[in-house]
N, C-alpha and C. Protein backbone atom coordinates (compact mmCIF):
# COMPACT_ATOMS: atom_id res chain seq x y z
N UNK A 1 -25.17 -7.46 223.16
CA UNK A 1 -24.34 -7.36 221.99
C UNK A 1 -22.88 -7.44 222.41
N UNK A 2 -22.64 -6.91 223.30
CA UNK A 2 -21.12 -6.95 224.01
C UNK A 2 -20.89 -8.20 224.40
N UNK A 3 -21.80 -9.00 224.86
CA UNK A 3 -21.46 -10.38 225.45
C UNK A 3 -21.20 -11.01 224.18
N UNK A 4 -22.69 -11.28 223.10
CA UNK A 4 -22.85 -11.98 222.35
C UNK A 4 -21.27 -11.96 221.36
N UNK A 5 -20.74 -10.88 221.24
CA UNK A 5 -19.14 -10.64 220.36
C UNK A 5 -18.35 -10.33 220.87
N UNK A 6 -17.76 -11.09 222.38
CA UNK A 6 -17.03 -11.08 223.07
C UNK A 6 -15.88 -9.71 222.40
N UNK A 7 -16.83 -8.70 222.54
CA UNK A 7 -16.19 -7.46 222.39
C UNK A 7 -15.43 -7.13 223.95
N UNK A 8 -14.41 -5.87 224.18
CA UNK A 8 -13.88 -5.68 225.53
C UNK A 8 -14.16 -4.12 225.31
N UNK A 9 -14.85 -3.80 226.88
CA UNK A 9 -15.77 -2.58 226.76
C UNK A 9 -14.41 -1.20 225.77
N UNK A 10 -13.27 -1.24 226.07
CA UNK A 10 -12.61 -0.32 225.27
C UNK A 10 -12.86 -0.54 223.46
N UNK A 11 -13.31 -1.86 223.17
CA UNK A 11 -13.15 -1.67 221.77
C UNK A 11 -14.57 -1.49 221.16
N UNK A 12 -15.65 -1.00 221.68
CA UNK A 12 -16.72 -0.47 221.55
C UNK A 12 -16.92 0.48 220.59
N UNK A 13 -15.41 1.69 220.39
CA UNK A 13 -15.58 2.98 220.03
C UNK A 13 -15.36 2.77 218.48
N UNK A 14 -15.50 1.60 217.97
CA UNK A 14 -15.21 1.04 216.52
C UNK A 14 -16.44 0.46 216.14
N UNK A 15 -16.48 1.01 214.59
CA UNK A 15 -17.88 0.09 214.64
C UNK A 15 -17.67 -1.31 214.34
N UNK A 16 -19.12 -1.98 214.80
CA UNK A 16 -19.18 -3.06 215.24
C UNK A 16 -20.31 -4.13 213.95
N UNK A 17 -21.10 -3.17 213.46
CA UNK A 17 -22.01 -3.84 212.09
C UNK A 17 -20.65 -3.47 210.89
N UNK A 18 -21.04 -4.33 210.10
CA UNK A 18 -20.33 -3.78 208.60
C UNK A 18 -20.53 -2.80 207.70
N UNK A 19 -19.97 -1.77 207.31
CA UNK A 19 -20.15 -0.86 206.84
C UNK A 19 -20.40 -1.17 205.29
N UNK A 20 -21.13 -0.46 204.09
CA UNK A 20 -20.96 -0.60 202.90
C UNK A 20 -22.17 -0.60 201.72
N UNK A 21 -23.59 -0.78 202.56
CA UNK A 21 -24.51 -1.01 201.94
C UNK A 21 -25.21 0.61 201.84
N UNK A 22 -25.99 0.45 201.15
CA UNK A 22 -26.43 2.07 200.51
C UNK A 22 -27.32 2.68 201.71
N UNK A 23 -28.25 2.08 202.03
CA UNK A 23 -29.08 2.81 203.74
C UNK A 23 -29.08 1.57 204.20
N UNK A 24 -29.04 2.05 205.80
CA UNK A 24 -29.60 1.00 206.94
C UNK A 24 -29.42 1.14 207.82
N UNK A 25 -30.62 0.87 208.78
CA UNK A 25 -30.49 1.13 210.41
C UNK A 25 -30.85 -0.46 211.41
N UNK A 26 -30.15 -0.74 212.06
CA UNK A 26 -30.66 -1.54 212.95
C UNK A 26 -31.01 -1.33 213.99
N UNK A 27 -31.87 -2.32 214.70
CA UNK A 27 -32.38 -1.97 216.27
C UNK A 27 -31.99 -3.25 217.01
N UNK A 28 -31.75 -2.67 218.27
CA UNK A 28 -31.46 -3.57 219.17
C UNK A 28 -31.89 -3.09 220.61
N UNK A 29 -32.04 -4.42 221.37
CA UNK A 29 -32.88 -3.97 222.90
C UNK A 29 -32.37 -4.27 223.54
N UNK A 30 -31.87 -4.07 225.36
CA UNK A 30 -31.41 -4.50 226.19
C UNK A 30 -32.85 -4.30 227.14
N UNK A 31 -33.37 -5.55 227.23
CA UNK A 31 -35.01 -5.22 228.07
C UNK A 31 -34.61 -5.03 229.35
N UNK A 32 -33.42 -5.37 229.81
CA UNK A 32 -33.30 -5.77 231.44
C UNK A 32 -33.01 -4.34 231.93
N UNK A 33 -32.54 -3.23 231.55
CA UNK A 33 -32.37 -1.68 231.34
C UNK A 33 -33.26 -0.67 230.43
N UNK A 34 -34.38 -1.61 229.60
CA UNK A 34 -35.35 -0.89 228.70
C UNK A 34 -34.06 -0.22 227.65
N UNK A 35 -33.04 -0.51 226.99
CA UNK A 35 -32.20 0.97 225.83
C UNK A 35 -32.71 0.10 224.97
N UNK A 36 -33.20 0.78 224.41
CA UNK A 36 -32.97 0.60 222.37
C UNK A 36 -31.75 1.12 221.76
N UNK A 37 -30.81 0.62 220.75
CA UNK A 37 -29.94 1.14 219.88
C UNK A 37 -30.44 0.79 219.03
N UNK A 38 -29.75 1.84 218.45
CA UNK A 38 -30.37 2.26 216.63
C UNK A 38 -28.50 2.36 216.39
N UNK A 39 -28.57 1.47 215.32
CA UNK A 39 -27.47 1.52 214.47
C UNK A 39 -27.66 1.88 213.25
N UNK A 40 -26.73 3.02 212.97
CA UNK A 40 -27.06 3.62 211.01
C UNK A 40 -25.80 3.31 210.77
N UNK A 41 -26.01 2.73 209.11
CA UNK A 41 -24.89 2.65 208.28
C UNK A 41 -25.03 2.79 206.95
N UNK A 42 -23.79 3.24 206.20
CA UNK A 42 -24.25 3.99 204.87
C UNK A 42 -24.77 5.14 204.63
N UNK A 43 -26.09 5.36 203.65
CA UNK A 43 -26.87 6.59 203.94
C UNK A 43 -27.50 7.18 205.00
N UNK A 44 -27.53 7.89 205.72
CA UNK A 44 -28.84 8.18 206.23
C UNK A 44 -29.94 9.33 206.14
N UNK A 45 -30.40 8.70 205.84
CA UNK A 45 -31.79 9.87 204.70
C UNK A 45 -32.84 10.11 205.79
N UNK A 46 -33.93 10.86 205.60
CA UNK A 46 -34.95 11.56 205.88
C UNK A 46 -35.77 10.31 205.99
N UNK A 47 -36.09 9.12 205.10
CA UNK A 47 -36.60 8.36 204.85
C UNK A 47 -36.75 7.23 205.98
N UNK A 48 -34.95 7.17 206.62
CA UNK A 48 -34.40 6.52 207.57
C UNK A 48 -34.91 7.13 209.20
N UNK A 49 -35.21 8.13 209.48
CA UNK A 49 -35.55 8.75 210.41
C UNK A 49 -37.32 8.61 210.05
N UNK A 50 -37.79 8.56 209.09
CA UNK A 50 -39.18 8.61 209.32
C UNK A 50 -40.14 7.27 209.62
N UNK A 51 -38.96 6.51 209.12
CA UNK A 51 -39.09 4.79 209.22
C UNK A 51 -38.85 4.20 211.06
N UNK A 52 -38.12 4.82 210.82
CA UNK A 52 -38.14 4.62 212.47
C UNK A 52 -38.63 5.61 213.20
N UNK A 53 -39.09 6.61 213.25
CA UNK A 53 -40.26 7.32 214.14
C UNK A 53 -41.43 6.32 213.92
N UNK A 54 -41.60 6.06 213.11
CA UNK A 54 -43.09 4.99 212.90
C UNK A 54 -42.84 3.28 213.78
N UNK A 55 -41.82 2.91 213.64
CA UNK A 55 -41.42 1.89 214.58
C UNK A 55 -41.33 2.03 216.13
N UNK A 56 -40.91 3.57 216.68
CA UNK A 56 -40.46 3.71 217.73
C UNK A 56 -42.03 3.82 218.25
N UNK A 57 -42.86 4.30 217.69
CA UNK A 57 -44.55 4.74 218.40
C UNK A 57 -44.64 3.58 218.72
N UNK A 58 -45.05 2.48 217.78
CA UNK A 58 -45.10 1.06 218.27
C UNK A 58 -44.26 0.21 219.48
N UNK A 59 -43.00 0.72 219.24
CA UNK A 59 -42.38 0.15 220.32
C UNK A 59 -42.74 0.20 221.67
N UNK A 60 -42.53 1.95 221.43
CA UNK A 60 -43.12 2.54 222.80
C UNK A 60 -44.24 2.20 223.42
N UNK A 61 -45.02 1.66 222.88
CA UNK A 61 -46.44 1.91 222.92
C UNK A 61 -46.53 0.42 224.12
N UNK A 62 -45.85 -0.50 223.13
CA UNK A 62 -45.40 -2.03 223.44
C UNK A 62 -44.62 -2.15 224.74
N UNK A 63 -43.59 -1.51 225.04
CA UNK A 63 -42.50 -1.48 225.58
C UNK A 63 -42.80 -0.93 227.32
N UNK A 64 -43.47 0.34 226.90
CA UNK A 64 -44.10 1.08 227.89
C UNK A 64 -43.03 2.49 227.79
N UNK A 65 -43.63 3.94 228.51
CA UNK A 65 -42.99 4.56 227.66
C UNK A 65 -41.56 5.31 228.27
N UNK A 66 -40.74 4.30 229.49
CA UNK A 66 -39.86 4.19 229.84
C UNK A 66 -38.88 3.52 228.65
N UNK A 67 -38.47 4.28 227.72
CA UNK A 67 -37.23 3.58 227.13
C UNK A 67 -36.14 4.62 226.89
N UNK A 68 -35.11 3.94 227.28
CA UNK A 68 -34.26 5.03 227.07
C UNK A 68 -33.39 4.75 225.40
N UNK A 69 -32.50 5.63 224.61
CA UNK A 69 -31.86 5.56 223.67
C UNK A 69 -30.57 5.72 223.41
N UNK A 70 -30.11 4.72 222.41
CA UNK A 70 -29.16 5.73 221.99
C UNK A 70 -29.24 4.88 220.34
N UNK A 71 -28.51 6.33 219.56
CA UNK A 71 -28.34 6.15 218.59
C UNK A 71 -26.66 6.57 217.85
N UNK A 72 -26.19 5.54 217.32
CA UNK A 72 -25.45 5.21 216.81
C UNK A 72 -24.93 5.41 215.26
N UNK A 73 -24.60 6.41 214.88
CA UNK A 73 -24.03 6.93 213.46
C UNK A 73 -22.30 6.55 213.18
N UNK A 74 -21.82 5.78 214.29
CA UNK A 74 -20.52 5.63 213.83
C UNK A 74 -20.28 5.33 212.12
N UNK A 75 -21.39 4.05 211.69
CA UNK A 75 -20.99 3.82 210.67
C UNK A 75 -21.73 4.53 209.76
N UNK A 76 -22.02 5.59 209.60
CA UNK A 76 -22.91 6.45 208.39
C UNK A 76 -21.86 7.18 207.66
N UNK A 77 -21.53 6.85 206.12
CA UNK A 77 -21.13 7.23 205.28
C UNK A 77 -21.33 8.43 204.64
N UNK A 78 -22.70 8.49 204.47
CA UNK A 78 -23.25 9.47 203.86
C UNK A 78 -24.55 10.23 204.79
N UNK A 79 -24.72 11.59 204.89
CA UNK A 79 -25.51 12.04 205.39
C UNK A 79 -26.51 12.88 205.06
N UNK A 80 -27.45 12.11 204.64
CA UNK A 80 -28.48 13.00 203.31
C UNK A 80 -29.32 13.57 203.70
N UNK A 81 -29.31 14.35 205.25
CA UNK A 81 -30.31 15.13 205.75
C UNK A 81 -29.84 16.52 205.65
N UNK A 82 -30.69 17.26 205.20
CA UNK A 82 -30.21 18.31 205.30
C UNK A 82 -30.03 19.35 206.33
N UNK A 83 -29.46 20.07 206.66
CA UNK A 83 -29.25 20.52 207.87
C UNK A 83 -30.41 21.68 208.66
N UNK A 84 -31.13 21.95 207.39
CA UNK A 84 -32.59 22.90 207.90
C UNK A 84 -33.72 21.84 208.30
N UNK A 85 -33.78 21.05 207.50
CA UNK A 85 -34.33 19.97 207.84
C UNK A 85 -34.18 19.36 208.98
N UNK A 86 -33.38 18.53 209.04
CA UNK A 86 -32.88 17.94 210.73
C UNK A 86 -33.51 18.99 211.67
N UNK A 87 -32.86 20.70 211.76
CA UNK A 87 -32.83 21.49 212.96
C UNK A 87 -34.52 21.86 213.26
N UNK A 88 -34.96 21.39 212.14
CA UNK A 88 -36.77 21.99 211.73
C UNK A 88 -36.65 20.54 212.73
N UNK A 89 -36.72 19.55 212.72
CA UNK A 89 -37.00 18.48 213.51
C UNK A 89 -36.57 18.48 214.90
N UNK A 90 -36.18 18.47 215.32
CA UNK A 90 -35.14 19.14 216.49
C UNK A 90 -35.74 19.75 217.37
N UNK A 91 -37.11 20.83 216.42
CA UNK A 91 -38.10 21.91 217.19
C UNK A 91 -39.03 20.83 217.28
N UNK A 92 -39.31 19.76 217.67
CA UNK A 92 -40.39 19.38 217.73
C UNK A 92 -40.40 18.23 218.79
N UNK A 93 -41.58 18.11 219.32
CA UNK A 93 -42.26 17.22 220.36
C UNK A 93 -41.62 15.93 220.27
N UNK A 94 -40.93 15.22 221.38
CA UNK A 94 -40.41 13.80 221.19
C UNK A 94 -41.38 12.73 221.00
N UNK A 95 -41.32 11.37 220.75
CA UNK A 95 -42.30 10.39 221.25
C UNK A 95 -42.55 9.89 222.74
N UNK A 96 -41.32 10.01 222.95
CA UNK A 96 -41.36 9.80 224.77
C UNK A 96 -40.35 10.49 225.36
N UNK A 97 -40.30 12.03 225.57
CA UNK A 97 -40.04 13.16 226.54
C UNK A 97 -39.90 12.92 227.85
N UNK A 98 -38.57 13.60 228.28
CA UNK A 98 -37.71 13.17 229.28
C UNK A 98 -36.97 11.40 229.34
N UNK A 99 -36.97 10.69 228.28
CA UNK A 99 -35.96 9.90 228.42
C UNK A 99 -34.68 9.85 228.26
N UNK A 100 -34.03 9.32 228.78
CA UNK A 100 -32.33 9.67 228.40
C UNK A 100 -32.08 9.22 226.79
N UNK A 101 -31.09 10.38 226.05
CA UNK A 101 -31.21 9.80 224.45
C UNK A 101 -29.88 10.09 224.38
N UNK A 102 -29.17 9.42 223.92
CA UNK A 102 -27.51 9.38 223.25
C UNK A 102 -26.97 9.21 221.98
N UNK A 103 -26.72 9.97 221.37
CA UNK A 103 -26.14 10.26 219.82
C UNK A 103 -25.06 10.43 220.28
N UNK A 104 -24.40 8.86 219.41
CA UNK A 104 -22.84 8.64 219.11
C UNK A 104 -22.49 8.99 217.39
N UNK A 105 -21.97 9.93 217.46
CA UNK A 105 -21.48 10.72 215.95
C UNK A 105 -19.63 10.73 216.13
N UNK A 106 -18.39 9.80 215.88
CA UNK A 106 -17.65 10.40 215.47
C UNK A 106 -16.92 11.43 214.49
N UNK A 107 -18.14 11.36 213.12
CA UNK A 107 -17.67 12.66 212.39
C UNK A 107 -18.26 13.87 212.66
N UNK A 108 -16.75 14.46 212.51
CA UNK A 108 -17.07 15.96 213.48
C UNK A 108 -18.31 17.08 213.11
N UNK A 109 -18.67 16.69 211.73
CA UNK A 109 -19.73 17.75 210.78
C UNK A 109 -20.89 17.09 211.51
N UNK A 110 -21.26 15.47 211.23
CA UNK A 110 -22.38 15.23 212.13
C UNK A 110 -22.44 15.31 213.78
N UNK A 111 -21.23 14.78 214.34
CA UNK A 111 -21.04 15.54 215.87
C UNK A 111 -21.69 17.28 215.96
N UNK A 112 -21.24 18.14 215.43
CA UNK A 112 -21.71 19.19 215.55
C UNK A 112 -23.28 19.87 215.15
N UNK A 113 -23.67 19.22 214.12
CA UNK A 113 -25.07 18.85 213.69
C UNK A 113 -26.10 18.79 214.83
N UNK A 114 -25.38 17.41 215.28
CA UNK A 114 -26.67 17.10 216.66
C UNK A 114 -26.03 17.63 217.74
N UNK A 115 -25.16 18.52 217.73
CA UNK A 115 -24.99 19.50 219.49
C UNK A 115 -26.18 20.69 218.78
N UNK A 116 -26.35 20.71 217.57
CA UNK A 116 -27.20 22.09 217.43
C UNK A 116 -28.90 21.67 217.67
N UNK A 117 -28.94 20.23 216.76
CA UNK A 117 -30.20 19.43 217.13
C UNK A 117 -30.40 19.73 218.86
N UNK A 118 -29.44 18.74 219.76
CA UNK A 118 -29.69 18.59 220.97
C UNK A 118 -30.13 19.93 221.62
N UNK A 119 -29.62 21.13 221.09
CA UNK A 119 -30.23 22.59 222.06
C UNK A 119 -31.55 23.20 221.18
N UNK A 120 -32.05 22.56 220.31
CA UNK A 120 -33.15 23.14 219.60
C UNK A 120 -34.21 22.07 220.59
N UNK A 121 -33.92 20.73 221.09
CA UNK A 121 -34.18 19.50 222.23
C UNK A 121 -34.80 20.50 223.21
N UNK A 122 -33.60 20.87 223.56
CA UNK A 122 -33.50 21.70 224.70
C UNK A 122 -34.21 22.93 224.97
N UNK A 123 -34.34 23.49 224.16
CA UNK A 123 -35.16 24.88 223.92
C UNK A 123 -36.40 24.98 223.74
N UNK A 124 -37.18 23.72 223.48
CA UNK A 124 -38.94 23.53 223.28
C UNK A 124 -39.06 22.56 224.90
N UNK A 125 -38.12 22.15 225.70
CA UNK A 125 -38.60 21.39 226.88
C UNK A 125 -38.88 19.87 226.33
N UNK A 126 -38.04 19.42 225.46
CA UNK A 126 -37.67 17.89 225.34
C UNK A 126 -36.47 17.40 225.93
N UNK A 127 -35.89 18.02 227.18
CA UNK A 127 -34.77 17.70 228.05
C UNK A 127 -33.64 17.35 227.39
N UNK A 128 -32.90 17.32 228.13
CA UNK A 128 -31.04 16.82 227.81
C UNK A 128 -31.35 16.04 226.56
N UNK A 129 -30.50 15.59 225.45
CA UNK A 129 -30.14 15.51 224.64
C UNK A 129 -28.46 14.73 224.57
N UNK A 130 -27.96 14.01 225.00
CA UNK A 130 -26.64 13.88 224.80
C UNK A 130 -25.58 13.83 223.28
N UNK A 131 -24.78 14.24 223.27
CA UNK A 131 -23.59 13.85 221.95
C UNK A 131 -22.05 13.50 222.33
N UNK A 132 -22.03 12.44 221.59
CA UNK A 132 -20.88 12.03 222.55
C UNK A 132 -20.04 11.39 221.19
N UNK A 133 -18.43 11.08 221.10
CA UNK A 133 -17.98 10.70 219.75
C UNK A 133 -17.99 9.17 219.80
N UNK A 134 -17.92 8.27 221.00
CA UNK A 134 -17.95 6.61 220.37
C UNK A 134 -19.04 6.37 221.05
N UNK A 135 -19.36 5.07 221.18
CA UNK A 135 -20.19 3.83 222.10
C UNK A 135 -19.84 3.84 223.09
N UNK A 136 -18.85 3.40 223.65
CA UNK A 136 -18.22 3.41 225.02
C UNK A 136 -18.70 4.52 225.80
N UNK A 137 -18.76 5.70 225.10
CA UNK A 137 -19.07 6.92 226.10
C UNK A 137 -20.81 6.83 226.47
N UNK A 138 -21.28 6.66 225.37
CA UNK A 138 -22.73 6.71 225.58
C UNK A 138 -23.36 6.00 226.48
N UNK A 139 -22.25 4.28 227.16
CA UNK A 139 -22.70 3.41 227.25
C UNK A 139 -22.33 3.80 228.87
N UNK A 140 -21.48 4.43 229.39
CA UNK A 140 -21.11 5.05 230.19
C UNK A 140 -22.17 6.02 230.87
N UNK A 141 -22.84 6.54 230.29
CA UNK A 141 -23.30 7.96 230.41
C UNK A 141 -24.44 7.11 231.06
N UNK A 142 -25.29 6.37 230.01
CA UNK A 142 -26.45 5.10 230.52
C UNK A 142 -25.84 4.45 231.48
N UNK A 143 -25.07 3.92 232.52
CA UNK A 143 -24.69 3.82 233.40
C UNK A 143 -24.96 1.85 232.80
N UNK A 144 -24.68 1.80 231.64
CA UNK A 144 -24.95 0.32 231.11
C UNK A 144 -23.66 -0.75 231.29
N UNK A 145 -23.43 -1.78 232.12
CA UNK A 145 -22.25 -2.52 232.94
C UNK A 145 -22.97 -3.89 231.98
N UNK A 146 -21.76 -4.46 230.86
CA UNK A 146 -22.01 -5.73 230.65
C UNK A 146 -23.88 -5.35 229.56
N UNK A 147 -24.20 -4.80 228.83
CA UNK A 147 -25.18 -4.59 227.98
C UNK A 147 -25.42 -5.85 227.17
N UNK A 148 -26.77 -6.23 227.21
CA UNK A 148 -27.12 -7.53 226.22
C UNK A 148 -28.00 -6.95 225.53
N UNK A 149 -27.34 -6.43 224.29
CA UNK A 149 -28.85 -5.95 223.39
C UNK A 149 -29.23 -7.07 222.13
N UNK A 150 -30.20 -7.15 221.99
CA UNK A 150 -30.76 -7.97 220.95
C UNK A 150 -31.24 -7.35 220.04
N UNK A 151 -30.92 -7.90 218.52
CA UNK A 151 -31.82 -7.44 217.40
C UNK A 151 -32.88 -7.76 217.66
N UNK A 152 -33.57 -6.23 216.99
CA UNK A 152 -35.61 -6.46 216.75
C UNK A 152 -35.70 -6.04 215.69
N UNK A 153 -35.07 -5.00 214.98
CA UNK A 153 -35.47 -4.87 213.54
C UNK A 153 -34.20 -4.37 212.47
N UNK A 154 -34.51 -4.40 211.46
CA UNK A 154 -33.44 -4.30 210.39
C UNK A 154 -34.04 -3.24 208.98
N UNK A 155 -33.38 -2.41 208.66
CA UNK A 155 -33.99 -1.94 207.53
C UNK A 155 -32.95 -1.83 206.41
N UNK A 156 -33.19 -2.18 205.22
CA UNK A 156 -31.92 -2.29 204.62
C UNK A 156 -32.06 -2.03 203.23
């Protein structure tokens, strides 16, 4: 994705899909490193997280169950999860435990959200958890130099 939009790794921390439509998440792969990104924009509902837990089994399944993540809320407008909800999720079993996972949240209410998610992660033995405020950092953290991710799915 960085190649394909001759983006420069500093201008990463902006989003990069268009913002404006009511829900949607995209996916994208970098196979040569196994990451999936998940891009949300607009809403993101309960609906949006359950849609893609059902995609990610498959992936995984496909993929093998080395994949690492990150997910991407820069552009989420609206955040229609509720916060007992989410943390009730949070307590629970990953699909593929111990992979590296990265939640990029610049707004500070959802930034703080998933630092509480990430230690509820942490507290049942679904390992580290990262939160970080742009792309750049996450992409950093994945130790990802020059990233080619490709779309695989779209929900909209």
């Amino acid at each position: 994705m960085h190649r394909q939009m001759g983006l420069k790794r500093g201008e990463v921390c902006e989003s990069i899909l268009p913002v404006g439509g009511r829900e949607m998440f995209t996916l994208f792969f970098e196979a040569r490193e196994k990451v999936m990104l998940t891009r949300y924009t607009g809403v993101l509902s309960s609906d949006d997280i359950a849609a893609l837990d059902e995609f990610v089994r498959g992936f995984v399944a496909r993929e093998g169950f080395y994949v690492r993540s990150i997910f991407d809320l820069t552009g989420v407008e609206v955040f229609a999860i509720p916060r007992p909800q989410l943390l009730k999720r949070g307590r629970k079993l990953r699909i593929n435990p111990g992979q590296d996972r990265v939640f990029v949240a610049p707004q500070h209410e959802i930034y703080e959200l998933y630092r509480e998610y990430a230690q509820g992660q942490l507290d049942i033995g679904n390992g580290k958890m990262m939160v970080v405020k742009c792309l750049d950092e996450a992409l950093r953290l994945l130790r990802l130099h020059d990233p080619d991710f490709q779309p695989v799915m779209r929900r909209a």
